[in-house]
N, C-alpha and C. Protein backbone atom coordinates (compact mmCIF):
# COMPACT_ATOMS: atom_id res chain seq x y z
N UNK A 1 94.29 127.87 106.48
CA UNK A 1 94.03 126.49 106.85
C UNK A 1 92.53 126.23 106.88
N UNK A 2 92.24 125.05 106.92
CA UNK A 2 90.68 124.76 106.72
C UNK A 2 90.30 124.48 108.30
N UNK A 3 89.14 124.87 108.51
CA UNK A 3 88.50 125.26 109.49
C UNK A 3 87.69 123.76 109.82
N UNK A 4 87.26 123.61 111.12
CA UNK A 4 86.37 122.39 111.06
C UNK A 4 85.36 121.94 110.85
N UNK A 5 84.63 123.02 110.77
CA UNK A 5 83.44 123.21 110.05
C UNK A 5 83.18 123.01 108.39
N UNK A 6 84.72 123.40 107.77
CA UNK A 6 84.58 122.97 106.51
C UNK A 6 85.48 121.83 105.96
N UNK A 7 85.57 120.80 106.68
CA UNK A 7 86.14 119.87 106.58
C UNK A 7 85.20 118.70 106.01
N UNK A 8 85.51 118.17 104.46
CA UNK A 8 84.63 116.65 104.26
C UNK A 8 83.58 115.82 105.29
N UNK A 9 82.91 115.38 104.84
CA UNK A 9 82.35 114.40 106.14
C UNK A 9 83.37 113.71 105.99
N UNK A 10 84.16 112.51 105.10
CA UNK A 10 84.78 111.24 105.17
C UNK A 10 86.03 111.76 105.87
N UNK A 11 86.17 113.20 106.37
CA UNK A 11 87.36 113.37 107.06
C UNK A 11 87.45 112.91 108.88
N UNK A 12 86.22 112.94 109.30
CA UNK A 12 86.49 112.06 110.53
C UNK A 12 86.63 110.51 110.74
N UNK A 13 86.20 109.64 109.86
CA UNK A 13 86.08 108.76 109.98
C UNK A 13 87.64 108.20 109.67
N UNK A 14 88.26 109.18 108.87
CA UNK A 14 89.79 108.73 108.42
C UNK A 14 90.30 108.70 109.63
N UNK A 15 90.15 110.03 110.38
CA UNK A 15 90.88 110.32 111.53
C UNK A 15 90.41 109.27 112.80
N UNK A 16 89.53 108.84 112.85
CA UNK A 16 89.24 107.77 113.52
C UNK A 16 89.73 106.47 113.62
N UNK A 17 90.11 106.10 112.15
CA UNK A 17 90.71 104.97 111.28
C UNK A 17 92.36 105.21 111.80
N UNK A 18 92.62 106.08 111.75
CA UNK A 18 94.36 106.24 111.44
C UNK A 18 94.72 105.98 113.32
N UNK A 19 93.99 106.95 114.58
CA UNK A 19 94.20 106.88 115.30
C UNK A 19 94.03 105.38 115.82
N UNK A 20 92.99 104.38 115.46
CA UNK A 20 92.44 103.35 115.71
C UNK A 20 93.44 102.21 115.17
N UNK A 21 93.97 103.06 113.80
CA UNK A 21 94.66 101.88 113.29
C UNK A 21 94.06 100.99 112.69
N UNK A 22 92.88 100.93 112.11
CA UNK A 22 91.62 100.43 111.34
C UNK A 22 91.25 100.54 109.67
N UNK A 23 91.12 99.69 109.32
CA UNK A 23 91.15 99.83 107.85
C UNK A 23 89.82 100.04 107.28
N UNK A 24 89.43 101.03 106.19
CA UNK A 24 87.94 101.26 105.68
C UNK A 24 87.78 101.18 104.43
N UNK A 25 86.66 101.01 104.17
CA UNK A 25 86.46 100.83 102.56
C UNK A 25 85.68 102.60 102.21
N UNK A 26 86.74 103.03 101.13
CA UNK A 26 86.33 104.22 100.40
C UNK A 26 85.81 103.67 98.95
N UNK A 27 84.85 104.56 98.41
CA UNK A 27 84.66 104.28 97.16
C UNK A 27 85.28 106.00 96.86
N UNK A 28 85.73 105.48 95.25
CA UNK A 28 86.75 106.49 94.90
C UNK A 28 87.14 106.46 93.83
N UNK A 29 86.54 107.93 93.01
CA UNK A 29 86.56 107.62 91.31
C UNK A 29 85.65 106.36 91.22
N UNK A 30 84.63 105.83 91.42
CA UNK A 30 83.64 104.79 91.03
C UNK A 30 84.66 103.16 91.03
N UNK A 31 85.30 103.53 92.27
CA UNK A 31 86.23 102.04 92.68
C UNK A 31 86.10 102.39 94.58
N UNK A 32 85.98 100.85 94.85
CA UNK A 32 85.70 100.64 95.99
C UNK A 32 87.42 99.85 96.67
N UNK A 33 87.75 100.84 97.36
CA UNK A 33 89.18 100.65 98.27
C UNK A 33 88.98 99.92 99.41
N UNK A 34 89.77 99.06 99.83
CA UNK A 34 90.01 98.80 101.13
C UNK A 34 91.17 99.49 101.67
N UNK A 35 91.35 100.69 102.38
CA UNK A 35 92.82 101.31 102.38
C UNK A 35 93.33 101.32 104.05
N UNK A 36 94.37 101.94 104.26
CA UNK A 36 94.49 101.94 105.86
C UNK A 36 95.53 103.29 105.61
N UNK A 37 94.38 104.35 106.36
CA UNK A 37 94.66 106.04 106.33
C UNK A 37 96.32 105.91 107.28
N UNK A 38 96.83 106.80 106.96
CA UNK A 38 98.39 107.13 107.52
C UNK A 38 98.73 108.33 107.51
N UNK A 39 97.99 109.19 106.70
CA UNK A 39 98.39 110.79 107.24
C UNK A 39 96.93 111.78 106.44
N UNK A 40 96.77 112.81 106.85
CA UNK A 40 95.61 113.70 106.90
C UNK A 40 96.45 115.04 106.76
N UNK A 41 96.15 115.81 106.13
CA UNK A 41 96.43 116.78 105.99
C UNK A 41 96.09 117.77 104.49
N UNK A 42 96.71 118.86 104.21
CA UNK A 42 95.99 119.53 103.12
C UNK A 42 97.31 119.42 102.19
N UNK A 43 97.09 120.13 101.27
CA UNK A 43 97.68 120.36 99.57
C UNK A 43 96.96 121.13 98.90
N UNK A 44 98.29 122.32 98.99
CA UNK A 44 97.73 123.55 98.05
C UNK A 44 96.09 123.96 98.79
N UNK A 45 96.19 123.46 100.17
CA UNK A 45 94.74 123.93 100.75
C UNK A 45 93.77 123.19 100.57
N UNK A 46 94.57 121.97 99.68
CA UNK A 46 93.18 120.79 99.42
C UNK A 46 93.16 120.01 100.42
N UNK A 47 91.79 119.58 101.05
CA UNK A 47 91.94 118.09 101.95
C UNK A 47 92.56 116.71 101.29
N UNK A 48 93.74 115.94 101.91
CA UNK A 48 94.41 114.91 101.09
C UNK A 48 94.13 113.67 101.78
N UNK A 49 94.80 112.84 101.91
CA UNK A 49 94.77 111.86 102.90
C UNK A 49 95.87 110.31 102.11
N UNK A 50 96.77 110.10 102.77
CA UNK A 50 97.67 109.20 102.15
C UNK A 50 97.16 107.42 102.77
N UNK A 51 97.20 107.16 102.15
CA UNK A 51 96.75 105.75 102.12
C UNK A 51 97.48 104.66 101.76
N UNK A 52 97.30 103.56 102.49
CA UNK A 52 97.99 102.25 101.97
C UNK A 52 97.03 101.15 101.02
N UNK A 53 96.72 100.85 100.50
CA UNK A 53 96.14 100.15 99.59
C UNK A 53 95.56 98.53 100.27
N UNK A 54 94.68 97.92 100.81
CA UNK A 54 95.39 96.40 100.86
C UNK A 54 94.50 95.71 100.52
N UNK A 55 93.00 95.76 99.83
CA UNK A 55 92.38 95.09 98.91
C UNK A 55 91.28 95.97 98.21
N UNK A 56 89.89 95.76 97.70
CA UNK A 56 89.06 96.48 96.72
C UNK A 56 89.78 95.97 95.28
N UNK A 57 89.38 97.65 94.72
CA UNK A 57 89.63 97.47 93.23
C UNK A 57 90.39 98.96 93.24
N UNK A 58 90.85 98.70 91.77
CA UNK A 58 92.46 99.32 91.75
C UNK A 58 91.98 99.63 90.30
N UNK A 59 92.51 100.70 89.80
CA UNK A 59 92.52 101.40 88.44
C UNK A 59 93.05 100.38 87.30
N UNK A 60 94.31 99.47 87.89
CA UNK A 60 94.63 98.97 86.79
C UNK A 60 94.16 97.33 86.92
N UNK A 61 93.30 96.99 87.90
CA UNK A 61 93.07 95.82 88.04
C UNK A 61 93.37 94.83 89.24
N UNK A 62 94.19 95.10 89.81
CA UNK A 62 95.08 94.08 90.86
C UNK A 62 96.16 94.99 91.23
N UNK A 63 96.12 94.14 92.74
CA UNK A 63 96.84 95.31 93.48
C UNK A 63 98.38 94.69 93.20
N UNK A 64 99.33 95.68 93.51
CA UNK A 64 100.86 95.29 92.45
C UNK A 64 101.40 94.50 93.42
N UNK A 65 102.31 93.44 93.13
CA UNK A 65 102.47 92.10 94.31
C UNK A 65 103.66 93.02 94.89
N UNK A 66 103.93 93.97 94.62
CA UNK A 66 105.67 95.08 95.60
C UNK A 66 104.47 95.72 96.25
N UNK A 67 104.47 95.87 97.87
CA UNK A 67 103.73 96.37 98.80
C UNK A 67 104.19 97.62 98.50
N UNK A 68 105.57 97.72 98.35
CA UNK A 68 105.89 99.43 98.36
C UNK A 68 105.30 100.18 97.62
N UNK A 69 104.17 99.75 96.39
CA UNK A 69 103.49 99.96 95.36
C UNK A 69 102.19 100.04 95.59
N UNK A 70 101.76 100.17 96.75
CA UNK A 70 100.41 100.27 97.50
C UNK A 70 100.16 101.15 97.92
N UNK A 71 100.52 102.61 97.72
CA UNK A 71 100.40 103.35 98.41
C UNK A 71 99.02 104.48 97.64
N UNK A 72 98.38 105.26 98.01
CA UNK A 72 97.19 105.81 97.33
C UNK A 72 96.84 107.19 98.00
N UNK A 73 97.20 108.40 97.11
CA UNK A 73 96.81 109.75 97.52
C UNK A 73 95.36 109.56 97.06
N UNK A 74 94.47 110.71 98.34
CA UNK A 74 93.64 110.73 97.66
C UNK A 74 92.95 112.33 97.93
N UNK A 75 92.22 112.78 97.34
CA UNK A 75 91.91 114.20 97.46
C UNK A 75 90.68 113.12 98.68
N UNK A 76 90.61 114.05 99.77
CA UNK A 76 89.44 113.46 100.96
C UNK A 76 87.61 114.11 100.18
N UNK A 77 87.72 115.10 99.38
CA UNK A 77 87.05 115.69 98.92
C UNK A 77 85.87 114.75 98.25
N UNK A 78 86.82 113.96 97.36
CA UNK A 78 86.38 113.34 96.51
C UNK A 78 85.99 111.67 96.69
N UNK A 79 86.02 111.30 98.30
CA UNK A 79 85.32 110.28 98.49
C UNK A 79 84.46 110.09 98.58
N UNK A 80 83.55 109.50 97.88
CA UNK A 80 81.63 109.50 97.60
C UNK A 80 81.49 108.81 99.10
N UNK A 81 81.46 107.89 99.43
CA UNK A 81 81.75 107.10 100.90
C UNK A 81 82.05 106.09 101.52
N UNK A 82 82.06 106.43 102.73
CA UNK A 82 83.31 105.79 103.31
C UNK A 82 82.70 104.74 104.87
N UNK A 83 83.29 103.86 104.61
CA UNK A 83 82.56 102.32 106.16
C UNK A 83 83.92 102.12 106.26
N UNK A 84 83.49 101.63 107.87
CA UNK A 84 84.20 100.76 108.32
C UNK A 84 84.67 99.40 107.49
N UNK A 85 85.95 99.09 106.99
CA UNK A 85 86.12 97.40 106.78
C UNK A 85 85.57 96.11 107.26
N UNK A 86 85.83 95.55 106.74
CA UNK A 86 85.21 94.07 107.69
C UNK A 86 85.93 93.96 108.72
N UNK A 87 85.45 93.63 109.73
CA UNK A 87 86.45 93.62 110.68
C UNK A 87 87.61 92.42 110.77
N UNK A 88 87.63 91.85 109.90
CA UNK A 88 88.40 90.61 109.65
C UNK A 88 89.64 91.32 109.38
N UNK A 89 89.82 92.24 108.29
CA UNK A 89 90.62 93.16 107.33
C UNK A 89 91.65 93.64 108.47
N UNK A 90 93.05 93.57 108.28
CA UNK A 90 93.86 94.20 109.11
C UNK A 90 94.73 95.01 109.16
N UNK A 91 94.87 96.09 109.33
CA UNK A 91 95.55 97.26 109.50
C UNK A 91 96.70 96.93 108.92
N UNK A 92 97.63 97.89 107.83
CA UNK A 92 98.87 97.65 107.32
C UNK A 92 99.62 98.67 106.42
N UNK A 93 101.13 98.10 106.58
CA UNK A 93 101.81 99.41 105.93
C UNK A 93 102.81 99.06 105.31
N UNK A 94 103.67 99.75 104.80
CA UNK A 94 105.17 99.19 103.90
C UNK A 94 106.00 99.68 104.55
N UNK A 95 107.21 99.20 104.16
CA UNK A 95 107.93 99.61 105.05
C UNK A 95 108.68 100.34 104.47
N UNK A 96 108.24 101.31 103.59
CA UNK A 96 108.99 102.72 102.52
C UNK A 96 108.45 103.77 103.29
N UNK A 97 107.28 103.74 104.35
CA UNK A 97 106.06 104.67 104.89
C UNK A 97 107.91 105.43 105.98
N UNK A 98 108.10 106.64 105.29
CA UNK A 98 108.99 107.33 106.17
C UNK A 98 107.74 107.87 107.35
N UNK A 99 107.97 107.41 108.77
CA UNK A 99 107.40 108.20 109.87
C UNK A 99 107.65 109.54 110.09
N UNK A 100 108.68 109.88 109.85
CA UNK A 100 108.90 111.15 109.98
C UNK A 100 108.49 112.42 109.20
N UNK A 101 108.24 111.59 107.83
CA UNK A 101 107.80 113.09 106.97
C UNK A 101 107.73 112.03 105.78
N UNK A 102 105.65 112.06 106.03
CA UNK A 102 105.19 111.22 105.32
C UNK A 102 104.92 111.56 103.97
N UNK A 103 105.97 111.14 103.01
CA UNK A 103 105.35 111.45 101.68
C UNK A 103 105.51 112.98 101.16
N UNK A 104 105.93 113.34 99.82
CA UNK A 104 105.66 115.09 99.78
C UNK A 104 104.37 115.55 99.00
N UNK A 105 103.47 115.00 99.74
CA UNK A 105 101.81 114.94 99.35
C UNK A 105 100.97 115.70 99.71
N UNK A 106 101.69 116.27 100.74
CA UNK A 106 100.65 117.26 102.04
C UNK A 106 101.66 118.20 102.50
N UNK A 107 101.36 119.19 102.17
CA UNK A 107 101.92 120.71 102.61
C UNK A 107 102.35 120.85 104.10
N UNK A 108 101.00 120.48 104.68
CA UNK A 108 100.47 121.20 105.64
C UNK A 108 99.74 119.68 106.65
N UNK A 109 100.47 118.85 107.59
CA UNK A 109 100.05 117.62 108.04
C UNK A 109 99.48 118.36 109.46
N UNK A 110 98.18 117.74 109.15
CA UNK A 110 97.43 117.64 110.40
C UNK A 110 97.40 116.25 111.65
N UNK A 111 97.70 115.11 110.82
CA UNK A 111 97.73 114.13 111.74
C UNK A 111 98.43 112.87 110.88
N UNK A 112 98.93 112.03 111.52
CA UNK A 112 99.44 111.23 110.84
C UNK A 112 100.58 109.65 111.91
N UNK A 113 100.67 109.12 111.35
CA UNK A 113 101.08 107.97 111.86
C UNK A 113 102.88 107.88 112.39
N UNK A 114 103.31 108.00 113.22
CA UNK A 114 104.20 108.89 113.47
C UNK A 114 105.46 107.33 113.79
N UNK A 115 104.88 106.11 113.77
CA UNK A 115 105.71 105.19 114.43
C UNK A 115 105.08 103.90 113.44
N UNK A 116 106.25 102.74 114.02
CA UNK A 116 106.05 101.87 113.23
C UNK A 116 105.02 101.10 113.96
N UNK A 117 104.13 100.09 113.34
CA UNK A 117 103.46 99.72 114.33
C UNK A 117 103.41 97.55 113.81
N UNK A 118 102.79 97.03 114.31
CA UNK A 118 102.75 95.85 113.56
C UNK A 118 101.15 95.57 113.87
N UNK A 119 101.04 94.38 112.47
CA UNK A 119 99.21 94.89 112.20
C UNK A 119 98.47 94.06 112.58
């Protein structure tokens, strides 16, 4: 398991976000996310982090009008960086997000959103 010392910088701020329930802007692959973190954990020993999508820019252009289609793995590794949202921006999720066993994205969950919440 990864140690805390060798953990991303953009990995606290997720964990801050997810517990807070707060949405942040990642830039990622040279695209700037507005996402709202929902689970933390590794893959294959990689740092991951599952995400909901709910504005920025998107690979294919526009975000897909099926929310259930918002969803965004991301290696935590590979976020160049990461702010707080506007604070206007409001926390959100789909309602495909199984609480119980989020996604088969992460091996190994360190933290994660365990209940439904409203945003």
């Amino acid at each position: 398991m990864t140690t805390l010392t060798s953990l991303p910088t953009a990995w606290a701020t997720l964990t801050a976000a997810l517990h807070a329930r707060r949405p942040v802007t990642v830039s990622y692959h040279g695209l700037s996310r507005v996402v709202c973190p929902h689970a933390l954990g590794w893959k294959n020993a990689r740092p991951m982090v599952i995400t909901y999508q709910t504005g920025g820019q998107t690979s294919t252009g526009h975000l897909d009008p099926d929310p259930r289609k918002r969803w965004r793995i991301m290696h935590v590794d590979e976020i160049d960086q990461i702010l707080p949202a506007d604070p206007a921006s409001i926390w959100d999720t789909a309602d495909n997000y199984n609480y119980a066993n989020p996604f088969p994205a992460i091996d190994e969950l360190a933290i994660a959103i365990t209940h439904p919440a409203t945003g």
